[in-house]
C-alpha atoms as a PDB file:
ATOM      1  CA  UNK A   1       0.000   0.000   0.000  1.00  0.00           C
ATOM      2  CA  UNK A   2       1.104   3.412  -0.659  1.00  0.00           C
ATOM      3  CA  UNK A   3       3.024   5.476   2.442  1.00  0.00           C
ATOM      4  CA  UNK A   4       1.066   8.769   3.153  1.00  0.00           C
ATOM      5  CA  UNK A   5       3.271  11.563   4.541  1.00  0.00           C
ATOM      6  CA  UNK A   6       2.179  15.215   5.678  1.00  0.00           C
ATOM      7  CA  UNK A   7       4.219  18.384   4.127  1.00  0.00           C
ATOM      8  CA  UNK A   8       6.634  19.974   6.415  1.00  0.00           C
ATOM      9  CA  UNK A   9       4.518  23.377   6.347  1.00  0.00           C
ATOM     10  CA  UNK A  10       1.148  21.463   7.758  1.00  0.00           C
ATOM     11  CA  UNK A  11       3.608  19.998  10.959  1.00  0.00           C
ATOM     12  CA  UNK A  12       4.681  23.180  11.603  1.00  0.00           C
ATOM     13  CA  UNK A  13       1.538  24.977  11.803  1.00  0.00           C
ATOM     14  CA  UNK A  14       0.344  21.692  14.027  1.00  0.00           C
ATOM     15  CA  UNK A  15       3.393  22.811  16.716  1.00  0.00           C
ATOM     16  CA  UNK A  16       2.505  26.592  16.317  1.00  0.00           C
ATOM     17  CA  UNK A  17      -1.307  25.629  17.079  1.00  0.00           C
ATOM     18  CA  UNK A  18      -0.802  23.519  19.741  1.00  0.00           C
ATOM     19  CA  UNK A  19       1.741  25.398  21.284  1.00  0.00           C
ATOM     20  CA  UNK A  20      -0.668  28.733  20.795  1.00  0.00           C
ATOM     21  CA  UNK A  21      -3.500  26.275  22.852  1.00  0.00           C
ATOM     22  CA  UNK A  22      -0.834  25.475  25.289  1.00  0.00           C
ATOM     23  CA  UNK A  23      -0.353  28.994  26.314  1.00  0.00           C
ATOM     24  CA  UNK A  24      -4.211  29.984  26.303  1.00  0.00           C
ATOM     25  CA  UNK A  25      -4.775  26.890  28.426  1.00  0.00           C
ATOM     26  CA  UNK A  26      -2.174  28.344  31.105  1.00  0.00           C
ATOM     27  CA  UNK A  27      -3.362  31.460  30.840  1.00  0.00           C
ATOM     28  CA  UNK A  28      -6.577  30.372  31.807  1.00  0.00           C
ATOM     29  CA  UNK A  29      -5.600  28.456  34.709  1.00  0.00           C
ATOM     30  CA  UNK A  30      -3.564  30.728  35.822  1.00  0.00           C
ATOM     31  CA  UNK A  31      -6.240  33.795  35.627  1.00  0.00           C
ATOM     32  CA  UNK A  32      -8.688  31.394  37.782  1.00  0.00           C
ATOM     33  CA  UNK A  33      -9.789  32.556  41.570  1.00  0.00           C
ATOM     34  CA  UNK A  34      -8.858  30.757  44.288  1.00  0.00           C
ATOM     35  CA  UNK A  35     -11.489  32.313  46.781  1.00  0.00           C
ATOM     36  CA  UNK A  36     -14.833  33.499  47.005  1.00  0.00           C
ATOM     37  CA  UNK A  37     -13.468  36.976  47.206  1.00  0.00           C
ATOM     38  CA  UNK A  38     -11.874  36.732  44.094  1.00  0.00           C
ATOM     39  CA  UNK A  39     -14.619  35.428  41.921  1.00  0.00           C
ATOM     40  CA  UNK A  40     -17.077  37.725  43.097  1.00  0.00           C
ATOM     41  CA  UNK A  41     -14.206  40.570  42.547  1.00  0.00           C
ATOM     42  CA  UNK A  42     -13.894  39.059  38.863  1.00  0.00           C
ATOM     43  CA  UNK A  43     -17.544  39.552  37.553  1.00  0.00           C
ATOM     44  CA  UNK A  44     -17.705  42.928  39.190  1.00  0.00           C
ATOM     45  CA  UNK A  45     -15.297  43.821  36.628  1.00  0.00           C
ATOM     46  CA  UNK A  46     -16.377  42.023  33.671  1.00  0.00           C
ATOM     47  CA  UNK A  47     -19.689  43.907  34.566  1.00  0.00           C
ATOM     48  CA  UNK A  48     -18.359  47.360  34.859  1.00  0.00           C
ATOM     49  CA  UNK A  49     -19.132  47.628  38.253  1.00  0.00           C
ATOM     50  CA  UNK A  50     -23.079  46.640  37.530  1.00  0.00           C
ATOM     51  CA  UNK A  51     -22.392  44.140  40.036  1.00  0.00           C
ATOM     52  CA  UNK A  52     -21.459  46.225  42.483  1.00  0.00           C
ATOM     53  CA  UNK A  53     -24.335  48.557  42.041  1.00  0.00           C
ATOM     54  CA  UNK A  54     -26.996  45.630  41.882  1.00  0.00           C
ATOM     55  CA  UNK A  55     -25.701  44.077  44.777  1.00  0.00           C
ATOM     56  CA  UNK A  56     -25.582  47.642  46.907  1.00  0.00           C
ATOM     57  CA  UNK A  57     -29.650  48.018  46.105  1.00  0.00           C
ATOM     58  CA  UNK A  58     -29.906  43.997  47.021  1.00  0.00           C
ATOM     59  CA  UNK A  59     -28.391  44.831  50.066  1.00  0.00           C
ATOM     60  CA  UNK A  60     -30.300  47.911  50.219  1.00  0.00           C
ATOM     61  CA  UNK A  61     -33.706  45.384  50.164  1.00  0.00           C
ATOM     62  CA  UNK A  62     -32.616  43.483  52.400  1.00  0.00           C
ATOM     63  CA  UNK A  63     -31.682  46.225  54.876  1.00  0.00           C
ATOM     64  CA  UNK A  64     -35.058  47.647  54.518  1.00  0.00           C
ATOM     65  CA  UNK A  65     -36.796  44.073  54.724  1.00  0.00           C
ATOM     66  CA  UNK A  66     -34.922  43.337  57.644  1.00  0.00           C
ATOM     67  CA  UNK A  67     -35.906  46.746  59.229  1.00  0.00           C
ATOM     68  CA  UNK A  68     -39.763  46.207  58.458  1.00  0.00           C
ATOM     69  CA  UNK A  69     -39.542  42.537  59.473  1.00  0.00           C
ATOM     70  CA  UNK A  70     -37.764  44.150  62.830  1.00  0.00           C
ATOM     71  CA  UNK A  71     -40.805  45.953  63.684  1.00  0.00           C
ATOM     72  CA  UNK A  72     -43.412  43.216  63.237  1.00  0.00           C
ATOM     73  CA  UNK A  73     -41.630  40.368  64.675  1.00  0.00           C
ATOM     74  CA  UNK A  74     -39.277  39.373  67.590  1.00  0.00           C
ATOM     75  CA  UNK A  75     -35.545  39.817  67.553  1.00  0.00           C
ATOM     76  CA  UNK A  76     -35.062  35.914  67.202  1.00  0.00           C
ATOM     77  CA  UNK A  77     -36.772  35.854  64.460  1.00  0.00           C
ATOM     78  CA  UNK A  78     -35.070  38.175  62.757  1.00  0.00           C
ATOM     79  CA  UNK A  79     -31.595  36.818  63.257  1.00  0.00           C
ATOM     80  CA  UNK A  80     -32.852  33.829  61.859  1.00  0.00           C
ATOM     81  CA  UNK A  81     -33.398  35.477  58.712  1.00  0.00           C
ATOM     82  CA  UNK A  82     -30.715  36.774  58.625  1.00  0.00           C
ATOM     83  CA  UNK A  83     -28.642  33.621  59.028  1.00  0.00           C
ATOM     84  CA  UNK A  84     -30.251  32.201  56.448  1.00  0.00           C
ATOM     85  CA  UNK A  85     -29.365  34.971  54.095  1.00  0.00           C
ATOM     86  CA  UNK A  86     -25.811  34.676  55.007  1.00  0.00           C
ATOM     87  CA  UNK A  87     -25.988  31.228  53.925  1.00  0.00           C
ATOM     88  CA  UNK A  88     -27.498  31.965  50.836  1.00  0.00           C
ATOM     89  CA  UNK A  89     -24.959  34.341  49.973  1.00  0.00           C
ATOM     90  CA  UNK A  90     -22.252  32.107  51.183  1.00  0.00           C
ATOM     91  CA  UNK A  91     -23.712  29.338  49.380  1.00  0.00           C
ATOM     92  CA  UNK A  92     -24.073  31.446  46.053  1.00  0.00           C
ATOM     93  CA  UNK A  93     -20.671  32.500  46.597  1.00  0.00           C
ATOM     94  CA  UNK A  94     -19.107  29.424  46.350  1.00  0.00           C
ATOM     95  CA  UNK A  95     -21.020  28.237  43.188  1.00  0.00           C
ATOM     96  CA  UNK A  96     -19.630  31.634  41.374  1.00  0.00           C
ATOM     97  CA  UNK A  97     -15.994  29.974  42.352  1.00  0.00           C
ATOM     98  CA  UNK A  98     -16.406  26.528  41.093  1.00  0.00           C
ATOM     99  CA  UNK A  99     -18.082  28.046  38.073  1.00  0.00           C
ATOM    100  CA  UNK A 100     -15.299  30.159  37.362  1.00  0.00           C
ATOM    101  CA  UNK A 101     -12.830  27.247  38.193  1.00  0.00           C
ATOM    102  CA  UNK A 102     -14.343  24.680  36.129  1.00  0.00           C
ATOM    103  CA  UNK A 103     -13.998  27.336  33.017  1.00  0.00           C
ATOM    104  CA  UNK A 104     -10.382  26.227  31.949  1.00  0.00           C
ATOM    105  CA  UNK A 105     -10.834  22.602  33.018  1.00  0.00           C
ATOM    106  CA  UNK A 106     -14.557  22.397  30.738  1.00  0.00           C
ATOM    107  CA  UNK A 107     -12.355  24.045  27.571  1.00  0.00           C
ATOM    108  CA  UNK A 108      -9.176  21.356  27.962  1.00  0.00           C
ATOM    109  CA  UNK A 109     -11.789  18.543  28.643  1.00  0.00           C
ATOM    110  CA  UNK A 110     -13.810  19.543  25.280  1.00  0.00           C
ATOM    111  CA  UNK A 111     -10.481  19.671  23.520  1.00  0.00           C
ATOM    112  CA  UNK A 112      -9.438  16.458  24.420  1.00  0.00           C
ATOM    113  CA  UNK A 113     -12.585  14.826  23.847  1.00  0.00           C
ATOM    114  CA  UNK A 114     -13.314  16.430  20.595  1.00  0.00           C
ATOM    115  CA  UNK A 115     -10.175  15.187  19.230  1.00  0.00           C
ATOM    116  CA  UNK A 116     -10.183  12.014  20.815  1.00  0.00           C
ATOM    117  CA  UNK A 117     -13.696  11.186  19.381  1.00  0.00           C
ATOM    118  CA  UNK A 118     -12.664  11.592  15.410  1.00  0.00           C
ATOM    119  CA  UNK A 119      -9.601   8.891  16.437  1.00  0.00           C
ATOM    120  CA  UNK A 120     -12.482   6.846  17.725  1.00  0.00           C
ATOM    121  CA  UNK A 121     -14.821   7.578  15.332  1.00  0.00           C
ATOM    122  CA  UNK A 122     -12.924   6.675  12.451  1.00  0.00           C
ATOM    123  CA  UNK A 123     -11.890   3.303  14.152  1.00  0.00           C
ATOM    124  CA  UNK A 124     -15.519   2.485  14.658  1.00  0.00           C
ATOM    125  CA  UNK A 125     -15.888   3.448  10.839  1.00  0.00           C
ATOM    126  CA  UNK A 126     -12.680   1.357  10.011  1.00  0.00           C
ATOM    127  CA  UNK A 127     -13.872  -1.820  11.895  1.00  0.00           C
ATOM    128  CA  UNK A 128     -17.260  -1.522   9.978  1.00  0.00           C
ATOM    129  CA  UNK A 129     -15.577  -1.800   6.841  1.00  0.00           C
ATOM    130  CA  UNK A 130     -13.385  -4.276   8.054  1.00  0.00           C
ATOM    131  CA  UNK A 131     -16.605  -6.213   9.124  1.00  0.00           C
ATOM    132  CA  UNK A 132     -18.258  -5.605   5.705  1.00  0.00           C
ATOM    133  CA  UNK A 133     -15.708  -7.057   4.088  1.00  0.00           C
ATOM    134  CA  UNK A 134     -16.285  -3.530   1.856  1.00  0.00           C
ATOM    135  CA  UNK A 135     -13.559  -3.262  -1.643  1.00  0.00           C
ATOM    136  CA  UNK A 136     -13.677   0.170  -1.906  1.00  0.00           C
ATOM    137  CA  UNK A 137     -11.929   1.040   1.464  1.00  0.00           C
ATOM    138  CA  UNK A 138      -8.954  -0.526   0.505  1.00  0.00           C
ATOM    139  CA  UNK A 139      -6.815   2.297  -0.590  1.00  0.00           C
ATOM    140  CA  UNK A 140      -7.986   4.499   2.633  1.00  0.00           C
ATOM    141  CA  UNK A 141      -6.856   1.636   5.286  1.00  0.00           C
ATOM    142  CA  UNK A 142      -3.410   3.553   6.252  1.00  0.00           C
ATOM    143  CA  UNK A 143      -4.782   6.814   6.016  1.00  0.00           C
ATOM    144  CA  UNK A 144      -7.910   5.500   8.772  1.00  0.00           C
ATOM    145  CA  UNK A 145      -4.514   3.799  10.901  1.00  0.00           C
ATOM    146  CA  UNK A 146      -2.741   6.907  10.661  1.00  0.00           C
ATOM    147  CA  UNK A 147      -6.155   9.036  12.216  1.00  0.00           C
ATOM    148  CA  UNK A 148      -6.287   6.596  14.934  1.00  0.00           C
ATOM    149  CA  UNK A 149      -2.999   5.951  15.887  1.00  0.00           C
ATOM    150  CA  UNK A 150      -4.034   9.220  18.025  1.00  0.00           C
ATOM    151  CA  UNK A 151      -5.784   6.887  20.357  1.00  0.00           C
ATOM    152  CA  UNK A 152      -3.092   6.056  22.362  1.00  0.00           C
ATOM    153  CA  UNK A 153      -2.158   9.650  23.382  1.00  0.00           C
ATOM    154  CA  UNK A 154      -5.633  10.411  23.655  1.00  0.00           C
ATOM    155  CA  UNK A 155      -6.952   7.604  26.028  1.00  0.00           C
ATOM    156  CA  UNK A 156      -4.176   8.729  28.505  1.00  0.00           C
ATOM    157  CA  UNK A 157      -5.029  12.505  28.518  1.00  0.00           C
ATOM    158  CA  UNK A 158      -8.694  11.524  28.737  1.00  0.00           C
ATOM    159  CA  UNK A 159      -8.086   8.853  31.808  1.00  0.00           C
ATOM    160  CA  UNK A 160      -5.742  11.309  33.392  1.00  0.00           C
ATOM    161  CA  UNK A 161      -8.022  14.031  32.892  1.00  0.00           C
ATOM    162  CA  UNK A 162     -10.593  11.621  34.618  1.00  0.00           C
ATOM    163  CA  UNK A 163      -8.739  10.529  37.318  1.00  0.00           C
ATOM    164  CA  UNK A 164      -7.819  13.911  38.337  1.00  0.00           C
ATOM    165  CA  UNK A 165     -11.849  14.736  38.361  1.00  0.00           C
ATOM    166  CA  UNK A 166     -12.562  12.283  40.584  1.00  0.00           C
ATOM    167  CA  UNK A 167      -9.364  13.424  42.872  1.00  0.00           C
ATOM    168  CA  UNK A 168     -11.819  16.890  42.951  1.00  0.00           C
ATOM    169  CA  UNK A 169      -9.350  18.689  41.289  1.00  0.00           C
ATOM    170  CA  UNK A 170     -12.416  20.224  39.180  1.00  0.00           C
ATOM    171  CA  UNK A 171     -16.186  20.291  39.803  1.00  0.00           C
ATOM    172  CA  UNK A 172     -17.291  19.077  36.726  1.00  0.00           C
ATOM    173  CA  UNK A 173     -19.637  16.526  37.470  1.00  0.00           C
ATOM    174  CA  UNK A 174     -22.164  16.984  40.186  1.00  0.00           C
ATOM    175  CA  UNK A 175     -22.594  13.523  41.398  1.00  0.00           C
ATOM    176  CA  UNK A 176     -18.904  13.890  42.831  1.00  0.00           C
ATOM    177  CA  UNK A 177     -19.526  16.639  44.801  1.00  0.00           C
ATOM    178  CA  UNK A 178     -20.246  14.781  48.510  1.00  0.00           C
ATOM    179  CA  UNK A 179     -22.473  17.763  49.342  1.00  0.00           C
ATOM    180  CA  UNK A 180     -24.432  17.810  47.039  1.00  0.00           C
ATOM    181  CA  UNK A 181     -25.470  13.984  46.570  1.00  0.00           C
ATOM    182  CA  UNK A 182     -26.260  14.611  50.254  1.00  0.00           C
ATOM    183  CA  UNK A 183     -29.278  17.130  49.570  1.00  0.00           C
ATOM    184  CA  UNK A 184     -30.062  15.333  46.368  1.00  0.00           C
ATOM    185  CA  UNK A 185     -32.307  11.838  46.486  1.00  0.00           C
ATOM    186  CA  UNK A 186     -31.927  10.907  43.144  1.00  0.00           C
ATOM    187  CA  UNK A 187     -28.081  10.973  42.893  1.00  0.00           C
ATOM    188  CA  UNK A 188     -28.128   9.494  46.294  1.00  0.00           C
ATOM    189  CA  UNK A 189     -30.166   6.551  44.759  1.00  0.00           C
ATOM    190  CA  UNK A 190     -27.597   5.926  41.466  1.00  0.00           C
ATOM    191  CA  UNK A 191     -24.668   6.024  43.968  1.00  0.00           C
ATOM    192  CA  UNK A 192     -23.907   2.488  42.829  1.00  0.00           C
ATOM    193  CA  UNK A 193     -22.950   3.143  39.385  1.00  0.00           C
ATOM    194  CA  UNK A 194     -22.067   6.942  40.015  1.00  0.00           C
ATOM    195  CA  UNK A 195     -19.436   6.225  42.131  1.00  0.00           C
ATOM    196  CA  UNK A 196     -15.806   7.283  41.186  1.00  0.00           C
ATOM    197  CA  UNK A 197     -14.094   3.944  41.868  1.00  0.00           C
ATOM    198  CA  UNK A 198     -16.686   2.053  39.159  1.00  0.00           C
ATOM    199  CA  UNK A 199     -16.361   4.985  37.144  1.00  0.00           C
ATOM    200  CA  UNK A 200     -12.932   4.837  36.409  1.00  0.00           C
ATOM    201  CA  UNK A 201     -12.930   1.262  36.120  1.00  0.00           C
ATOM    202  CA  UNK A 202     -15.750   1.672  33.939  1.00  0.00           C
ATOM    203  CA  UNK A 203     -13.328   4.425  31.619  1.00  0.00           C
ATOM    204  CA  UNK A 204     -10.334   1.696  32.166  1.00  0.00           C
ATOM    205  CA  UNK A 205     -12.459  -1.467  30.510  1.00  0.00           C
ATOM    206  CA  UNK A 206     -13.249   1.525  27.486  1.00  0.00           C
ATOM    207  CA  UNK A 207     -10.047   2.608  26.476  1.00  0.00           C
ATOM    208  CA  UNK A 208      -8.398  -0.645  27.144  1.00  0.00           C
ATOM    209  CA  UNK A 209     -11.143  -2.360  24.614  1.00  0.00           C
ATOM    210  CA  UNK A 210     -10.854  -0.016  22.216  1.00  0.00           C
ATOM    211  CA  UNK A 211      -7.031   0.543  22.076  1.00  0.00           C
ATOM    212  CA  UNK A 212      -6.951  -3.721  21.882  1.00  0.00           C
ATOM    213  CA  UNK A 213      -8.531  -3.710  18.817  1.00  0.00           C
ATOM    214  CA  UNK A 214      -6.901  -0.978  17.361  1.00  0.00           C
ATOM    215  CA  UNK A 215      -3.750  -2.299  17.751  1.00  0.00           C
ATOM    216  CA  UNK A 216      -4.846  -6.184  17.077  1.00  0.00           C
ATOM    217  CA  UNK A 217      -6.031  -5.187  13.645  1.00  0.00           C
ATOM    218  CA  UNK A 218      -3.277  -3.081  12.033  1.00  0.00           C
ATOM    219  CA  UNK A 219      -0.968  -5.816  13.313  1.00  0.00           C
ATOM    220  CA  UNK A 220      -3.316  -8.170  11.237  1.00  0.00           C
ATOM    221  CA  UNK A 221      -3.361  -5.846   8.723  1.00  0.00           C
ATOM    222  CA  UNK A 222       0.665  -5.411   8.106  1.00  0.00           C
ATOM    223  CA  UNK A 223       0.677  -8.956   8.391  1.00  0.00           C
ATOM    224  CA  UNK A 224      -1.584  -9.466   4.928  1.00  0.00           C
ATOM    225  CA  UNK A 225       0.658  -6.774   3.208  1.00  0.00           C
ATOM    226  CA  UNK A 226       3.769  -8.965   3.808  1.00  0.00           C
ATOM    227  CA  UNK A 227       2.167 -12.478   3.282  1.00  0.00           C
ATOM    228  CA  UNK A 228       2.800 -15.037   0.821  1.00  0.00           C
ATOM    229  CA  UNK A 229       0.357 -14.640  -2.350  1.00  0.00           C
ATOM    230  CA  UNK A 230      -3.086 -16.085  -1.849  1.00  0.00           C
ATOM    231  CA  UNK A 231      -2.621 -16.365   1.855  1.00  0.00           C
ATOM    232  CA  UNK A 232      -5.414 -14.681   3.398  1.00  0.00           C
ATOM    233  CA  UNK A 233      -5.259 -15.723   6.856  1.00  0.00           C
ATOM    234  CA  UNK A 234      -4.868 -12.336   8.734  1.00  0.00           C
ATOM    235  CA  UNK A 235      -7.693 -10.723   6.281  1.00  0.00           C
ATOM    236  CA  UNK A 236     -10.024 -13.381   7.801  1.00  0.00           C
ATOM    237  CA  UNK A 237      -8.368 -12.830  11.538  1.00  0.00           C
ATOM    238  CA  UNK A 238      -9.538  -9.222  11.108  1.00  0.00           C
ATOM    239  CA  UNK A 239     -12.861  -9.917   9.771  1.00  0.00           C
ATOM    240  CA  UNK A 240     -13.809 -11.638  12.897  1.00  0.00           C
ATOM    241  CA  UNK A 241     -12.249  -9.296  15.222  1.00  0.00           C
ATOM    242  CA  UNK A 242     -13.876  -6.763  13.751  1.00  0.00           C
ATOM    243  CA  UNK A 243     -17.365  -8.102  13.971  1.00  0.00           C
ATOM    244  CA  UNK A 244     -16.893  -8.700  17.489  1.00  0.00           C
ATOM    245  CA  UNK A 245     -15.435  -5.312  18.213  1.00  0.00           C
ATOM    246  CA  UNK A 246     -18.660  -3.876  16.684  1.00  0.00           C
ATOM    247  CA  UNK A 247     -20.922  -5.936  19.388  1.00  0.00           C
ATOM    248  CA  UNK A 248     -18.255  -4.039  22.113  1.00  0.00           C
ATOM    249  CA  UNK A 249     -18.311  -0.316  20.515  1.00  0.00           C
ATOM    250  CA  UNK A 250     -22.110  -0.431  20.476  1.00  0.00           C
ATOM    251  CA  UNK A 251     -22.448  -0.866  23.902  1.00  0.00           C
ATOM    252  CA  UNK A 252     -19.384   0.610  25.602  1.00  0.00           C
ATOM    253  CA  UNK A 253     -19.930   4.222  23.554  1.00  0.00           C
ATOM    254  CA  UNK A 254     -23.378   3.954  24.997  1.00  0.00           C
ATOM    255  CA  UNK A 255     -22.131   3.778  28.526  1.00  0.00           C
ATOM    256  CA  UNK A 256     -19.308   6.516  27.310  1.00  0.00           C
ATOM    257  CA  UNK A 257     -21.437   8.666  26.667  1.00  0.00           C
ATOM    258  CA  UNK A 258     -23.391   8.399  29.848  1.00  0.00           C
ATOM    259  CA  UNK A 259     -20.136   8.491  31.810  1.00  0.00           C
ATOM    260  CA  UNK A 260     -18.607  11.740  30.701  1.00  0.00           C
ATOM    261  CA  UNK A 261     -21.082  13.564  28.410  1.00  0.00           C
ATOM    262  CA  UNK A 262     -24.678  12.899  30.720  1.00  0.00           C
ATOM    263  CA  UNK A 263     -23.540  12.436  33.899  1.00  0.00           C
END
């Protein structure tokens, strides 16, 4: 089969665009808060000081809410309420951090899945017209080895990136958060699957899976190149690892997808 090979121009520009996303990507984590104070400091500014002005006249309400509620009702009361507020703001306070926290980690997690996806997607495609037994495709086999021979690098920036989610070093997904399954029945009654040991052994049986086959069939398929004439014993090894990789892709990109898109 005929060797493909990119132009030196179109590797360079790869380096100069990856190294341009490097440096946005630290920029962004390094421009994250760290406290409450910060964050709330940060959209005051992006607002032009609206913030500040809208939360003066909330304050402002609540001042002359608190006063009114003063002269209708006992002094217990009235700390109560304002406890509660405090909490609320407290609360609200700490959502605006992991919000602004999670920004950086949500853009490098879409990057790596996005890219990630077309290596898997066009081994999915490959293995169906492996399956199929198809003519046509014949020509494009290197080309579709080449695409997904990004797999490798990709499963272990996705499982890292994983790992390190479940190690709360983002707030990405909200069945990790301990405080909130606690106020929350529903998550608290899918805490057998959503559970970050079975969900990283769940990501572990993916990758693993789908990097086996990947690397199963172009061995099968060098093999055929360098085989004796009419000796197609590694076409039909391929043919029936391919079928059975199907049966495994259907179902394991449906629990992907689940996993780390739905959850």
């Amino acid at each position: 089969m005929a060797m493909y090979t990119f132009a030196q121009r179109l590797k360079i520009t790869a380096f100069v665009l990856m190294g341009l996303g490097f440096i946005g990507l630290a920029i962004g984590f390094a421009s994250t808060p760290s406290t409450v104070a910060e964050a709330q400091a940060m959209v005051a500014d992006a607002h032009g000081g609206h913030g500040d002005a809208h939360g003066s006249e909330h304050n402002a309400h609540d001042t002359h809410a608190t006063d009114s509620h003063k002269e209708d009702t006992h002094h217990d009361d009235a700390y109560a309420a304002d406890a509660h507020g405090e909490h609320h703001d407290d609360a609200h306070g700490e959502h605006l951090l992991h919000q602004l926290q999670n920004k950086p980690w949500a853009a490098l997690y879409v990057a790596a899945f996005f890219f990630f996806m077309i290596a898997l997607g066009t081994l999915a495609f490959y293995a169906i017209q492996r399956a199929a037994q198809a003519g046509w495709p014949i020509l494009l086999y290197r080309v579709m080895e080449g695409i997904t021979a990004y797999l490798v690098p990709g499963s272990i920036i996705i499982y890292v990136f994983l790992v390190l989610t479940g190690l709360h070093a983002n707030h990405l997904f909200v069945w990790m958060d301990a405080e909130t399954v606690a106020h929350d029945e529903i998550i608290q009654g899918k805490v057998g699957y959503l559970n970050v040991p079975f969900f990283l052994i769940r990501a572990a049986i993916y990758l693993l899976g789908w990097n086996a086959y990947r690397y199963f069939s172009r061995k099968f398929s060098l093999a055929q190149d360098n085989a004796p004439s009419g000796d197609i014993s590694n076409h039909k090894k391929n043919f029936r690892i391919s079928a059975g990789f199907l049966v495994f892709f259907f179902v394991t990109e449906s629990m992907m997808a689940w996993d780390w898109i739905m959850s």
